[in-house]
PDB file of N, CA and C in Angstrom:
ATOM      1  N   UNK A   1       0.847  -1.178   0.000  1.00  0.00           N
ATOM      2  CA  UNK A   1       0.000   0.000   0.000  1.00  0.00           C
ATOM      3  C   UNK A   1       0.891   1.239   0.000  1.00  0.00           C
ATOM      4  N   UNK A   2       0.753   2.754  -1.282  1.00  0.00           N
ATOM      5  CA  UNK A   2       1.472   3.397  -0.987  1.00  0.00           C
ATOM      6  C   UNK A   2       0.885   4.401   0.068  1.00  0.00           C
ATOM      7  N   UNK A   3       1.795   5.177   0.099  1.00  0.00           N
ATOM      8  CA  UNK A   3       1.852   5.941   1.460  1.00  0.00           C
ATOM      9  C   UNK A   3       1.381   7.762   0.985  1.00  0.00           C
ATOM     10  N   UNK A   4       1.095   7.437   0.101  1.00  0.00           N
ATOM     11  CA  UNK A   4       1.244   8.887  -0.767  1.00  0.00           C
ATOM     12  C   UNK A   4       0.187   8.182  -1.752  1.00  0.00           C
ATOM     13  N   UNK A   5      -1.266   9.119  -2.370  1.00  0.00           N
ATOM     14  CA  UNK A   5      -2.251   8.452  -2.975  1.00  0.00           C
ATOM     15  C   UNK A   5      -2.508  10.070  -3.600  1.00  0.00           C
ATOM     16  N   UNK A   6      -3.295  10.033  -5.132  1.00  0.00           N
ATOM     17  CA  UNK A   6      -3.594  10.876  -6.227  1.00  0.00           C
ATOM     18  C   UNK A   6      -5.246  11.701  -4.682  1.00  0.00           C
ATOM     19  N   UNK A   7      -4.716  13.359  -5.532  1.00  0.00           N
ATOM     20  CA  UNK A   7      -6.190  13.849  -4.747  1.00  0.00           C
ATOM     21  C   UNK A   7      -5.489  14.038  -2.989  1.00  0.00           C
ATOM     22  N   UNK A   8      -4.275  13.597  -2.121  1.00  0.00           N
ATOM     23  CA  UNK A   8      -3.847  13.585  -0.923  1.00  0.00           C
ATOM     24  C   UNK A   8      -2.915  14.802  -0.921  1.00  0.00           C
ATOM     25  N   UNK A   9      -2.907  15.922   0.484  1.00  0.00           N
ATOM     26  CA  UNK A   9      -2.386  16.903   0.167  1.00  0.00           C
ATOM     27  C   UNK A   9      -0.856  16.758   1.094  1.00  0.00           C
ATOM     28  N   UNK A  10      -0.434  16.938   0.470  1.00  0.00           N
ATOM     29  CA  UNK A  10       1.340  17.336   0.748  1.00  0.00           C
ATOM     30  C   UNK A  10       1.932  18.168   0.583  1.00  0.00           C
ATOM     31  N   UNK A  11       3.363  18.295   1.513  1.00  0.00           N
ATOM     32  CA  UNK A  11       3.864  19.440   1.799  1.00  0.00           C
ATOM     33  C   UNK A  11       5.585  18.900   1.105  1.00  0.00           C
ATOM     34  N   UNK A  12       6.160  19.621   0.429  1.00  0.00           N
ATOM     35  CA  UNK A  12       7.404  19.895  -0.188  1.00  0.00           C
ATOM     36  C   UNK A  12       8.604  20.034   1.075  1.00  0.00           C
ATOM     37  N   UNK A  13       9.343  18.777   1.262  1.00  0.00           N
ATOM     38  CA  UNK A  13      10.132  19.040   2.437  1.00  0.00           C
ATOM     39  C   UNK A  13      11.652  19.236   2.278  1.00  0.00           C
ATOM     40  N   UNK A  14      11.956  19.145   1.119  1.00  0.00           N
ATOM     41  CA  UNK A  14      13.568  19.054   0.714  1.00  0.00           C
ATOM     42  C   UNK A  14      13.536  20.335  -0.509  1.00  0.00           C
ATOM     43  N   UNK A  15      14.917  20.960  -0.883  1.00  0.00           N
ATOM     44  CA  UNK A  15      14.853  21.775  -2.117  1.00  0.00           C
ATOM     45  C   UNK A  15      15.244  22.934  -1.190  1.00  0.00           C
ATOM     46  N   UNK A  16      15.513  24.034  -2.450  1.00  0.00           N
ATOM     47  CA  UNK A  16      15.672  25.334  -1.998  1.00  0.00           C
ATOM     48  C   UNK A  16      14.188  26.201  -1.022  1.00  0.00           C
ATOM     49  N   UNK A  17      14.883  26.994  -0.548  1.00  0.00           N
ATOM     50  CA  UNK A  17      13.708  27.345   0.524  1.00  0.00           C
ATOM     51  C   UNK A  17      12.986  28.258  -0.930  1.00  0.00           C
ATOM     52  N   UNK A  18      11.839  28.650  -0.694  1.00  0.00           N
ATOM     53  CA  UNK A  18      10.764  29.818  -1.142  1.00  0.00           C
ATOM     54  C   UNK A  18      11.476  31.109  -1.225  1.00  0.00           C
ATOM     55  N   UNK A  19      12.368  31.629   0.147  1.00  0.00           N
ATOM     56  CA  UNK A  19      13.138  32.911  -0.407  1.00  0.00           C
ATOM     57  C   UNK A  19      14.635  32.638  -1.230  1.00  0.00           C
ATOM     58  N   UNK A  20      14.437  31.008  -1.599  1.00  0.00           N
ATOM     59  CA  UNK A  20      15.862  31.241  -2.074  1.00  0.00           C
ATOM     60  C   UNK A  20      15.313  30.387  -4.110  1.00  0.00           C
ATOM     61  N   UNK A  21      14.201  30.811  -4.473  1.00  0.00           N
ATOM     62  CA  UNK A  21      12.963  30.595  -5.316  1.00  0.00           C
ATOM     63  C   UNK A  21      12.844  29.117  -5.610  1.00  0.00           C
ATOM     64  N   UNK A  22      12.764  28.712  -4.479  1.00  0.00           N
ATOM     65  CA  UNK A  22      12.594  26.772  -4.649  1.00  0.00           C
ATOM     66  C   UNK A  22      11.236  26.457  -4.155  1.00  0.00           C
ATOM     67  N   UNK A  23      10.979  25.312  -3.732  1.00  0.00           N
ATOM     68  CA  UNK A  23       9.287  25.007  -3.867  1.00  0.00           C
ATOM     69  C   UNK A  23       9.438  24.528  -1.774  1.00  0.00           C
ATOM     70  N   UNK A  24      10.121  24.434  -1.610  1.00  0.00           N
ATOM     71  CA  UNK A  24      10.347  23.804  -0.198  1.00  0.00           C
ATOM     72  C   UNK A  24       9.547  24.918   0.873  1.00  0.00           C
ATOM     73  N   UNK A  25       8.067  24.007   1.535  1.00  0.00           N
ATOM     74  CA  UNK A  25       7.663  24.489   2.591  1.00  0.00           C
ATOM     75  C   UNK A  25       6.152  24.422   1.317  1.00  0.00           C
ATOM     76  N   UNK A  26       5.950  24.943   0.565  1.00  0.00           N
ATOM     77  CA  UNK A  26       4.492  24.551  -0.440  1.00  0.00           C
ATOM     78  C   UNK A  26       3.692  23.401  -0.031  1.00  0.00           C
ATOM     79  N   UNK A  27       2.876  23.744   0.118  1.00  0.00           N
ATOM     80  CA  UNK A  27       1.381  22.768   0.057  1.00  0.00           C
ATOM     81  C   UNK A  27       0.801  22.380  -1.068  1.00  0.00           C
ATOM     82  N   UNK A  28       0.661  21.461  -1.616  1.00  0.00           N
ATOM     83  CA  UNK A  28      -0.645  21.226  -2.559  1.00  0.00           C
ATOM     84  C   UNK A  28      -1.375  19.764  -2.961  1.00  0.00           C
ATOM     85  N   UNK A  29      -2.085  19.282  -3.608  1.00  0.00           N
ATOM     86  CA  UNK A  29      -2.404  18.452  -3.787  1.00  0.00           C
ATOM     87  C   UNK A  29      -2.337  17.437  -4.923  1.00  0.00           C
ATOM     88  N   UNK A  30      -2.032  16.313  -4.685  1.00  0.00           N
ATOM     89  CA  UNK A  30      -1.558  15.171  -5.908  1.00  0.00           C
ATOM     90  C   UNK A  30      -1.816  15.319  -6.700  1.00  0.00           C
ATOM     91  N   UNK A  31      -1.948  15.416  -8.240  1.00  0.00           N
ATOM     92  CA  UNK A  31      -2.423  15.380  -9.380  1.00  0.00           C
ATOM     93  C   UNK A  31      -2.091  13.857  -9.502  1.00  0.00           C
ATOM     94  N   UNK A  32      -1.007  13.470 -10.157  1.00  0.00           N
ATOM     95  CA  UNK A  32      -0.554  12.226 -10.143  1.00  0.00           C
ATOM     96  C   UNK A  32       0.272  11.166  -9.891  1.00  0.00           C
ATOM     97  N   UNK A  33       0.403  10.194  -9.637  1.00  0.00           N
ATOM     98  CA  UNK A  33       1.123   8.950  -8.903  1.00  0.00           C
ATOM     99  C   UNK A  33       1.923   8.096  -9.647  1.00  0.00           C
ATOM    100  N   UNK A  34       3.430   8.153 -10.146  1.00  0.00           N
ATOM    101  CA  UNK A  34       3.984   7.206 -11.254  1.00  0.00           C
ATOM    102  C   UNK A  34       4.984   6.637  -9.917  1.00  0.00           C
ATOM    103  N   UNK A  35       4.235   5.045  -9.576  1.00  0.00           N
ATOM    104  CA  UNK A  35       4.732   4.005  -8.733  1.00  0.00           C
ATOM    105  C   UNK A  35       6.199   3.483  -9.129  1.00  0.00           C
ATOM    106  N   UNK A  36       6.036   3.039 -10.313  1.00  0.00           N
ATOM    107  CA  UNK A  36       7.250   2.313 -11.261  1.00  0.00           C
ATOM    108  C   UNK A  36       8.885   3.366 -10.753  1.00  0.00           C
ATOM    109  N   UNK A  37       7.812   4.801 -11.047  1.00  0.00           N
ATOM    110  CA  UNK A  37       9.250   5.854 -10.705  1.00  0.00           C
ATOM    111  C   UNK A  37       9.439   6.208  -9.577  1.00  0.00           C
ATOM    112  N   UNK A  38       8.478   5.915  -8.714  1.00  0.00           N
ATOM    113  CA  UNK A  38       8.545   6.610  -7.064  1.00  0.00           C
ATOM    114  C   UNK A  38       8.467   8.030  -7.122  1.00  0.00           C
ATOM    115  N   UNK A  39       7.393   8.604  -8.083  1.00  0.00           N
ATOM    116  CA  UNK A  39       7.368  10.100  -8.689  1.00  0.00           C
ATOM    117  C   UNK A  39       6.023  10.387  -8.552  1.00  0.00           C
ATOM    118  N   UNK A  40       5.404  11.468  -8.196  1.00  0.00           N
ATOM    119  CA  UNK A  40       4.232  12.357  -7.547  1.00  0.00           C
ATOM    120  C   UNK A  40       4.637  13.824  -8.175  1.00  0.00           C
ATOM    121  N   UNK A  41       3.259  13.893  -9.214  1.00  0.00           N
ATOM    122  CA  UNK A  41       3.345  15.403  -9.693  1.00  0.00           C
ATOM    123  C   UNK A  41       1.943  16.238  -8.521  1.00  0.00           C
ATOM    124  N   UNK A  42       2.735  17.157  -8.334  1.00  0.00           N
ATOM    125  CA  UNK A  42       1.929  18.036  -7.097  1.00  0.00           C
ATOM    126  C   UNK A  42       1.649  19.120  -7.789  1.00  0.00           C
ATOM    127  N   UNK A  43       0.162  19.863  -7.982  1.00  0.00           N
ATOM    128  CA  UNK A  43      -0.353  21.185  -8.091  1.00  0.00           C
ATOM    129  C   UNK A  43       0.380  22.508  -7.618  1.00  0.00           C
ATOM    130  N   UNK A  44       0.860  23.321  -8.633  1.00  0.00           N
ATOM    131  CA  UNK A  44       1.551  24.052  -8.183  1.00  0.00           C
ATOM    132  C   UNK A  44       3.011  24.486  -7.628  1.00  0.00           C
ATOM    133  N   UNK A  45       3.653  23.261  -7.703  1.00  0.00           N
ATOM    134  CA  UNK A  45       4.975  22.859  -7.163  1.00  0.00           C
ATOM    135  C   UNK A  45       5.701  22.388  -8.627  1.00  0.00           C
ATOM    136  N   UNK A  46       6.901  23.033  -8.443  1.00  0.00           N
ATOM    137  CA  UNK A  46       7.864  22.604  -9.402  1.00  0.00           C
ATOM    138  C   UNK A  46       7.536  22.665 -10.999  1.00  0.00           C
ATOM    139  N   UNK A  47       7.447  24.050 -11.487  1.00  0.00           N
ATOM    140  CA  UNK A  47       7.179  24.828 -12.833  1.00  0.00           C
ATOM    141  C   UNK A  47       7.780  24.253 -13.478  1.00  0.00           C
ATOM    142  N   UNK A  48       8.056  24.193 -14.909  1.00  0.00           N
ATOM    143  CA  UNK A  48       8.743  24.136 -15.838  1.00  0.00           C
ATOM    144  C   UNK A  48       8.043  24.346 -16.874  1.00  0.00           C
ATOM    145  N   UNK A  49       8.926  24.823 -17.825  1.00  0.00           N
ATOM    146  CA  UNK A  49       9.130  25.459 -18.923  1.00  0.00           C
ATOM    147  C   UNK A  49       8.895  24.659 -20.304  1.00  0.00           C
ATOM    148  N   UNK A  50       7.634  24.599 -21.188  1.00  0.00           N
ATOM    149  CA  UNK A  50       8.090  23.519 -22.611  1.00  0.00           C
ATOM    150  C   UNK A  50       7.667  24.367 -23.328  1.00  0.00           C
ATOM    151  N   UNK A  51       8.698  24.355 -24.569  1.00  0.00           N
ATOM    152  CA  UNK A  51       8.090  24.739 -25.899  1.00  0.00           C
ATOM    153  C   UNK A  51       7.805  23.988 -26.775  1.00  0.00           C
ATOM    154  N   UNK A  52       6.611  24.252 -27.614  1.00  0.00           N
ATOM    155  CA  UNK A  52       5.611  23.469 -28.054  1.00  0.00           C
ATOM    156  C   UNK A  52       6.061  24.368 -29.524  1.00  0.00           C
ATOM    157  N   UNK A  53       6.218  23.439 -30.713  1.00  0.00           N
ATOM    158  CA  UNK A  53       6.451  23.654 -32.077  1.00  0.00           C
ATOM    159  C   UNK A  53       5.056  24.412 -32.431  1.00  0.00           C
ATOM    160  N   UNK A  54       5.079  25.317 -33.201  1.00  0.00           N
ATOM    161  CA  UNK A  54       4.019  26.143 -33.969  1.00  0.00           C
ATOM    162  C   UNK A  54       3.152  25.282 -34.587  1.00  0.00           C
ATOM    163  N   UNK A  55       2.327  24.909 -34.995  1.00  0.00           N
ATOM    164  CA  UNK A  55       1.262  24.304 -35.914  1.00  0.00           C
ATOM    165  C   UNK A  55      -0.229  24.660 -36.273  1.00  0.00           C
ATOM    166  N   UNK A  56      -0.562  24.409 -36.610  1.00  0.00           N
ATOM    167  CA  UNK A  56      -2.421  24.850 -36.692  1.00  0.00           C
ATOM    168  C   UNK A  56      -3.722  23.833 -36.761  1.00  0.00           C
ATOM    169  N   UNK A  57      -3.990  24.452 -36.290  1.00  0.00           N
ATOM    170  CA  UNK A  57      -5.721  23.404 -36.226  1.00  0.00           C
ATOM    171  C   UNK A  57      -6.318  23.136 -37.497  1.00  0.00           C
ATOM    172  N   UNK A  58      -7.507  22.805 -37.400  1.00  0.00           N
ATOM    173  CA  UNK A  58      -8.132  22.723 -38.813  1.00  0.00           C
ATOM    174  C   UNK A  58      -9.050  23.548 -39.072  1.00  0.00           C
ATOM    175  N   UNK A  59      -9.107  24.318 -37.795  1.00  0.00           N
ATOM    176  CA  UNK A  59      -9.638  25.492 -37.969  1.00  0.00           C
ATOM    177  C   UNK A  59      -8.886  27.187 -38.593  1.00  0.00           C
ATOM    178  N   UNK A  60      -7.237  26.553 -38.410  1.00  0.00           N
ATOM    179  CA  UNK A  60      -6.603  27.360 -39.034  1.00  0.00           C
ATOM    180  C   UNK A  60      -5.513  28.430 -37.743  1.00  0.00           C
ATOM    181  N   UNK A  61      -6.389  28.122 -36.361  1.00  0.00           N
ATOM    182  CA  UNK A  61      -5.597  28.594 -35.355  1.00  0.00           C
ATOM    183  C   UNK A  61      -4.314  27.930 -35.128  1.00  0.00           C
ATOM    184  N   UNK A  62      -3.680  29.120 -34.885  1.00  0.00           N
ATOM    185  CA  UNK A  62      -2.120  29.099 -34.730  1.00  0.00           C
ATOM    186  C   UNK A  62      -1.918  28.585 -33.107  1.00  0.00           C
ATOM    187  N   UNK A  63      -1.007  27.304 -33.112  1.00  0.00           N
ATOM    188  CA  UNK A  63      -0.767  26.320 -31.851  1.00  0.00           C
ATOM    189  C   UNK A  63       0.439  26.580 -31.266  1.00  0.00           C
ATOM    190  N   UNK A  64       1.077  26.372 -30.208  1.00  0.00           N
ATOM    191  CA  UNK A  64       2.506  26.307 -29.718  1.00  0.00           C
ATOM    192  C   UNK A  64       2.797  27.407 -29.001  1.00  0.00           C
ATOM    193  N   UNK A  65       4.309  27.577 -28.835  1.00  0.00           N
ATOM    194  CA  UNK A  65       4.569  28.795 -27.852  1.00  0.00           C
ATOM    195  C   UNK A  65       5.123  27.714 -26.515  1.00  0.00           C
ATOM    196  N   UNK A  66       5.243  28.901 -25.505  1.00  0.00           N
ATOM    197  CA  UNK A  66       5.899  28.284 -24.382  1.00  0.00           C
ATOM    198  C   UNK A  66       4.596  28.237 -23.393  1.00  0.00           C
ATOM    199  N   UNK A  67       4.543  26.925 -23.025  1.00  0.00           N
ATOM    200  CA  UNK A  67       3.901  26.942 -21.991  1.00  0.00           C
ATOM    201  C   UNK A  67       4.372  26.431 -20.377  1.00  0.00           C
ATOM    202  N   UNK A  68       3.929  26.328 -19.325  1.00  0.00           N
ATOM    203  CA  UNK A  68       4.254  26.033 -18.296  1.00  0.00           C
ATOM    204  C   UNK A  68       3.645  24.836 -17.313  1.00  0.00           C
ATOM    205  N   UNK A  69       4.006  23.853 -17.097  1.00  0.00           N
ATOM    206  CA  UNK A  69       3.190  22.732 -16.428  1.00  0.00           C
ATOM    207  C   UNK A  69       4.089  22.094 -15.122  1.00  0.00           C
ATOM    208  N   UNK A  70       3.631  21.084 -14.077  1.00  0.00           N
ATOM    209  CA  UNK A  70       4.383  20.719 -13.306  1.00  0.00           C
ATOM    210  C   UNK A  70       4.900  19.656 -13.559  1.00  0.00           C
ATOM    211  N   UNK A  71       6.133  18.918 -13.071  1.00  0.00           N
ATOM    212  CA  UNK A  71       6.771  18.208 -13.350  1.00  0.00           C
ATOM    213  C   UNK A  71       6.987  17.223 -12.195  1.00  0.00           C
ATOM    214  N   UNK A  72       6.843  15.947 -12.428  1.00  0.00           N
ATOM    215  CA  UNK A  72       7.163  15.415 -11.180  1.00  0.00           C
ATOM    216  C   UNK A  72       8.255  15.289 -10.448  1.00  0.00           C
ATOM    217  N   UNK A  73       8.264  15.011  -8.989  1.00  0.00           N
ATOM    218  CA  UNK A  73       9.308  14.707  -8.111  1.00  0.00           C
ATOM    219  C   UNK A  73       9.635  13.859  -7.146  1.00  0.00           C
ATOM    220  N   UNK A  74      10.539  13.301  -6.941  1.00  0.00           N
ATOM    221  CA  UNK A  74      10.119  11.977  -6.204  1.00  0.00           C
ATOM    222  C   UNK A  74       9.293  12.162  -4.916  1.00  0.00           C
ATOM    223  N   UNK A  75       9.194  11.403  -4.644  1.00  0.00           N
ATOM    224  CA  UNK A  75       7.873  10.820  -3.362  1.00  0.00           C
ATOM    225  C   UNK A  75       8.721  11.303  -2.280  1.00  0.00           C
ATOM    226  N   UNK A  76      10.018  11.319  -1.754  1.00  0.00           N
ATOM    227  CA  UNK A  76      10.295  11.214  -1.021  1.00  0.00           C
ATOM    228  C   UNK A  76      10.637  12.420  -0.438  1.00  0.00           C
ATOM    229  N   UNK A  77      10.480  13.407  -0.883  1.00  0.00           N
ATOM    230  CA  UNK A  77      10.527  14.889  -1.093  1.00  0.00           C
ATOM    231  C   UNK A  77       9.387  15.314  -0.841  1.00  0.00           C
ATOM    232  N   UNK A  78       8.540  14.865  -0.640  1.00  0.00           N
ATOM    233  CA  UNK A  78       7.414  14.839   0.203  1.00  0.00           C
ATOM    234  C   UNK A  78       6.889  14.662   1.119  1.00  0.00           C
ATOM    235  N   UNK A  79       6.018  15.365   2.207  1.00  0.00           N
ATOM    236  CA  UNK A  79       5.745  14.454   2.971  1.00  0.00           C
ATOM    237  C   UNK A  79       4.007  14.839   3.449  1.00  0.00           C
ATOM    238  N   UNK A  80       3.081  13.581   3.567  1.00  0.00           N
ATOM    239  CA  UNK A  80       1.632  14.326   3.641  1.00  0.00           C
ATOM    240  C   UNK A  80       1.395  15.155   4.710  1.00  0.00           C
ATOM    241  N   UNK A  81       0.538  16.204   4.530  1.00  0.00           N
ATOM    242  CA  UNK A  81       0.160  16.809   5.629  1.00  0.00           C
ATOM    243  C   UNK A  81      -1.065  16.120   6.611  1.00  0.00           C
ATOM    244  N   UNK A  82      -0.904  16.183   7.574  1.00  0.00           N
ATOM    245  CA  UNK A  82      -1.672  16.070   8.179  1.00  0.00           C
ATOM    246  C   UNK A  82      -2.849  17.042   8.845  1.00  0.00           C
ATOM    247  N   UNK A  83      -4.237  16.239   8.460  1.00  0.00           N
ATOM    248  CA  UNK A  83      -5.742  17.248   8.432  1.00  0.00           C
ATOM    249  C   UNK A  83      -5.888  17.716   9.360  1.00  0.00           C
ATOM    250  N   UNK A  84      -5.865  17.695  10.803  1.00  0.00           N
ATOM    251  CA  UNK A  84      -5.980  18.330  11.893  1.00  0.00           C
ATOM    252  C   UNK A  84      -4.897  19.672  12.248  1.00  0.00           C
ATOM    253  N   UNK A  85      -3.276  19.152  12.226  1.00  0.00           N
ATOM    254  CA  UNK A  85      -2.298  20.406  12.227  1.00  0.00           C
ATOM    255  C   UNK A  85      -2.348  20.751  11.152  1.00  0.00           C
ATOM    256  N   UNK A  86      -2.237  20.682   9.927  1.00  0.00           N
ATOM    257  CA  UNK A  86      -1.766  21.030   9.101  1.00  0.00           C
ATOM    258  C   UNK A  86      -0.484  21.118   8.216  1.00  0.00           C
ATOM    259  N   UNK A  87       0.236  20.282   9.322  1.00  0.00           N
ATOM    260  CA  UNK A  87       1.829  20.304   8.618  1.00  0.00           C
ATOM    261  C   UNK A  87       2.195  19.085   8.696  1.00  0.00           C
ATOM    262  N   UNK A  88       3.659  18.792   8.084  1.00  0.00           N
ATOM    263  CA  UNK A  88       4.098  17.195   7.818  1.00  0.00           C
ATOM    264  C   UNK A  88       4.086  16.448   9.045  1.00  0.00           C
ATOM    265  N   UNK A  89       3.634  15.206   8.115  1.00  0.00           N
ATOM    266  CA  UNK A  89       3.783  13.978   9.275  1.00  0.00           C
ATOM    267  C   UNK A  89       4.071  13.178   8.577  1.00  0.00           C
ATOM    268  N   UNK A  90       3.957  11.507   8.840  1.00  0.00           N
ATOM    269  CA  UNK A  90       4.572  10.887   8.938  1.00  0.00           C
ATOM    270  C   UNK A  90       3.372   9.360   8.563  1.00  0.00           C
ATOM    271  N   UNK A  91       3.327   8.968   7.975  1.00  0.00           N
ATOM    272  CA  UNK A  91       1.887   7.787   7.873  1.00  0.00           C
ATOM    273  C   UNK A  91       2.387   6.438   8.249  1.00  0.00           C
ATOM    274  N   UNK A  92       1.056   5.992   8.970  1.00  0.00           N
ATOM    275  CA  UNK A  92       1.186   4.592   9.683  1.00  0.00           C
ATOM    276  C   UNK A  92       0.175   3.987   8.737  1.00  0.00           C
ATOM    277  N   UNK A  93      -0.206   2.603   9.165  1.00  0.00           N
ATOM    278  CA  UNK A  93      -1.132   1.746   8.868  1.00  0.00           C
ATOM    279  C   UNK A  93      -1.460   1.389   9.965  1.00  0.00           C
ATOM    280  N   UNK A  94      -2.944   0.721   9.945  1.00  0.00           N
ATOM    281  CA  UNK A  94      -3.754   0.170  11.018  1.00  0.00           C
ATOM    282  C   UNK A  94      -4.340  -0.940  10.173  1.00  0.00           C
ATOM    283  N   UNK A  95      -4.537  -2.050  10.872  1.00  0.00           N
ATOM    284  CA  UNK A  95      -5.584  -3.088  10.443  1.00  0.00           C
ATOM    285  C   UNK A  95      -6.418  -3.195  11.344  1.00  0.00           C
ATOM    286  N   UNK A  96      -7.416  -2.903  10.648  1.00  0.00           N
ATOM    287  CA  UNK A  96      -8.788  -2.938  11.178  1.00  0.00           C
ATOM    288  C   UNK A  96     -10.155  -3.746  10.494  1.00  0.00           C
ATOM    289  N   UNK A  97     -11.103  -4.239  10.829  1.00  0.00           N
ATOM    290  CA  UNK A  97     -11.725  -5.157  10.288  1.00  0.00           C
ATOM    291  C   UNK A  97     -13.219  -3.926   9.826  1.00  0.00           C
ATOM    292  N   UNK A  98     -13.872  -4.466   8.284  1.00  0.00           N
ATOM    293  CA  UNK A  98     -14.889  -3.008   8.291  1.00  0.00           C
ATOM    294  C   UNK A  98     -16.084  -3.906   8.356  1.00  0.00           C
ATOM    295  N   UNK A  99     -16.542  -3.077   7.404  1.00  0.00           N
ATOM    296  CA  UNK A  99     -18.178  -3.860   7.607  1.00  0.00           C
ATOM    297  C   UNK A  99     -18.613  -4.911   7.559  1.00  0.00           C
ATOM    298  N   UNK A 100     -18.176  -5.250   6.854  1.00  0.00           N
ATOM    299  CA  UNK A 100     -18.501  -6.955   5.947  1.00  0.00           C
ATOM    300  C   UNK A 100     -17.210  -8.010   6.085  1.00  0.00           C
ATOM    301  N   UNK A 101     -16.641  -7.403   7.678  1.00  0.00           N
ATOM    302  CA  UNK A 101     -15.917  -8.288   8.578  1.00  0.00           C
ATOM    303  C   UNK A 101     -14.883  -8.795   7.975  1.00  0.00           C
ATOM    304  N   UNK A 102     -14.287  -8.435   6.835  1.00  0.00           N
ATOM    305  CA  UNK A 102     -12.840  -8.451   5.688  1.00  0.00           C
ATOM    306  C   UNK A 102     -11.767  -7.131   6.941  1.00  0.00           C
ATOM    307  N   UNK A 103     -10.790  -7.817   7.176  1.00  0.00           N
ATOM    308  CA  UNK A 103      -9.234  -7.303   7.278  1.00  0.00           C
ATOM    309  C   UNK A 103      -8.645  -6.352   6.301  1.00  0.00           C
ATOM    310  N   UNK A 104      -8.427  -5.026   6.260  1.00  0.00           N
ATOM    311  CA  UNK A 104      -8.130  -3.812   5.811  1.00  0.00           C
ATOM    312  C   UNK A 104      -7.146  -3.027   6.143  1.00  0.00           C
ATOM    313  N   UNK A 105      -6.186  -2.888   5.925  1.00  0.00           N
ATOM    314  CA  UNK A 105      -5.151  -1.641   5.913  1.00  0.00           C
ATOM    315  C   UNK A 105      -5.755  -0.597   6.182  1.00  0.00           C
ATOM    316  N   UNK A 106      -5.644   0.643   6.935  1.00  0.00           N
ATOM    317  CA  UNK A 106      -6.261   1.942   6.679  1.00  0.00           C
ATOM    318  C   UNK A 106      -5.262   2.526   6.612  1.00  0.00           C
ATOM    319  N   UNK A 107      -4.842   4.087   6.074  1.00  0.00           N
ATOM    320  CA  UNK A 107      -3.757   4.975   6.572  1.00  0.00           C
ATOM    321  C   UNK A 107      -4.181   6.064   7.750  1.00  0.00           C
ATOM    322  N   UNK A 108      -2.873   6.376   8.624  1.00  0.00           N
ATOM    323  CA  UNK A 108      -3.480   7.630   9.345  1.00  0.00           C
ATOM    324  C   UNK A 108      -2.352   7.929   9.698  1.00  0.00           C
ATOM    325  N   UNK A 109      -2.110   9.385  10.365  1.00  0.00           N
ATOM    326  CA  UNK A 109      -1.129  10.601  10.001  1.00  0.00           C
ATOM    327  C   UNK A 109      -1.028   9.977  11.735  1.00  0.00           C
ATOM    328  N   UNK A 110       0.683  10.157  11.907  1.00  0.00           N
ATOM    329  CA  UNK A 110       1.259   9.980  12.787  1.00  0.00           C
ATOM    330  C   UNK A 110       1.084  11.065  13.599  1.00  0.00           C
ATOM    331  N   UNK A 111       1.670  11.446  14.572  1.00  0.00           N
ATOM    332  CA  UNK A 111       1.735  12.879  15.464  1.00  0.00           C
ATOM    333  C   UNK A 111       2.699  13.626  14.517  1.00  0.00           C
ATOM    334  N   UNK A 112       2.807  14.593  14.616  1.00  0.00           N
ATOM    335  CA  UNK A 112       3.129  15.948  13.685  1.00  0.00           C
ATOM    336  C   UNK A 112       3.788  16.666  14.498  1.00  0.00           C
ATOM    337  N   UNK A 113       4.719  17.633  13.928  1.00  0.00           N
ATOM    338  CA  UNK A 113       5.383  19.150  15.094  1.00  0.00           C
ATOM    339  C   UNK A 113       5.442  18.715  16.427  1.00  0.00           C
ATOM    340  N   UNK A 114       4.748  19.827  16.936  1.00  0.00           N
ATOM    341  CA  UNK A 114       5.033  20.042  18.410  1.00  0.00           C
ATOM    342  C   UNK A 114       3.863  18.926  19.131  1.00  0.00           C
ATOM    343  N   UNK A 115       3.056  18.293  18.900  1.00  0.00           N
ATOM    344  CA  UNK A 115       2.610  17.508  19.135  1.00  0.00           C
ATOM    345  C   UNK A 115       3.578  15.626  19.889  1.00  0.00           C
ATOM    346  N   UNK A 116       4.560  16.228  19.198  1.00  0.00           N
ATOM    347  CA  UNK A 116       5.626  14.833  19.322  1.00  0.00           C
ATOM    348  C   UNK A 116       5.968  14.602  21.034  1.00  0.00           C
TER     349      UNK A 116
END
C-alpha cells in the first residue's frame, strides 16, 4: 500500500527554501502517482518550462509557444500533511476489520510538530 495516494495533500520538504525561489515548505495536492518511478506530480509545485512547435488546427488557429506545467518529483521529497495540524507527518497503517468483517489496511497521520 502506498503511502502517498492521487487527490492527498502534501507538503514539499527538501529543495531550496521559497526565499531562495525553490518550492520547499508549499502545500498542494496530488495530481498524479507514477509508482514504477517513485514520482508524484503536485499542483503548483515545481514549474517548468516547454516549448511546443508552432502548428495549426483545422480550424486554421495558430498552436505552440511556451507553456508552463508541473513536473514530477520523487515521493520522497514529500511528505503528507496532516488534516488536523496542518503540517508534515509521517503515515502509519492500522488493520482494522470493516463492515462486511474483511481485514483492511487503513492509513493515518502519525503525530506531527510540536505535538511529538
Amino acid at each position: 500500500m502506498a503511502n502517498i495516494k492521487k487527490g492527498d495533500l502534501v507538503q514539499v520538504i527538501s529543495g531550496p527554501s521559497q526565499a531562495r525561489g525553490g518550492d520547499r515548505g508549499k502545500q498542494g495536492r496530488v495530481i498524479e502517482v507514477d509508482a514504477a518511478k517513485n514520482r508524484v506530480v503536485v499542483e503548483g509545485v515545481n514549474f517548468v518550462t516547454k516549448h511546443l512547435r508552432v502548428g495549426q488546427t483545422d480550424r486554421g488557429t495558430k498552436t505552440g509557444g511556451i507553456e508552463t506545467h508541473e513536473a514530477p518529483i520523487h515521493v520522497s521529497n514529500v511528505a503528507l500533511v496532516d488534516p488536523k495540524t496542518k503540517k508534515p507527518t509521517r503515515v502509519g497503517f492500522r488493520v482494522e476489520k470493516n463492515a462486511d468483517g474483511r481485514t483492511v489496511r487503513v492509513r493515518y497521520a502519525k503525530k506531527s510538530g510540536e505535538d511529538l
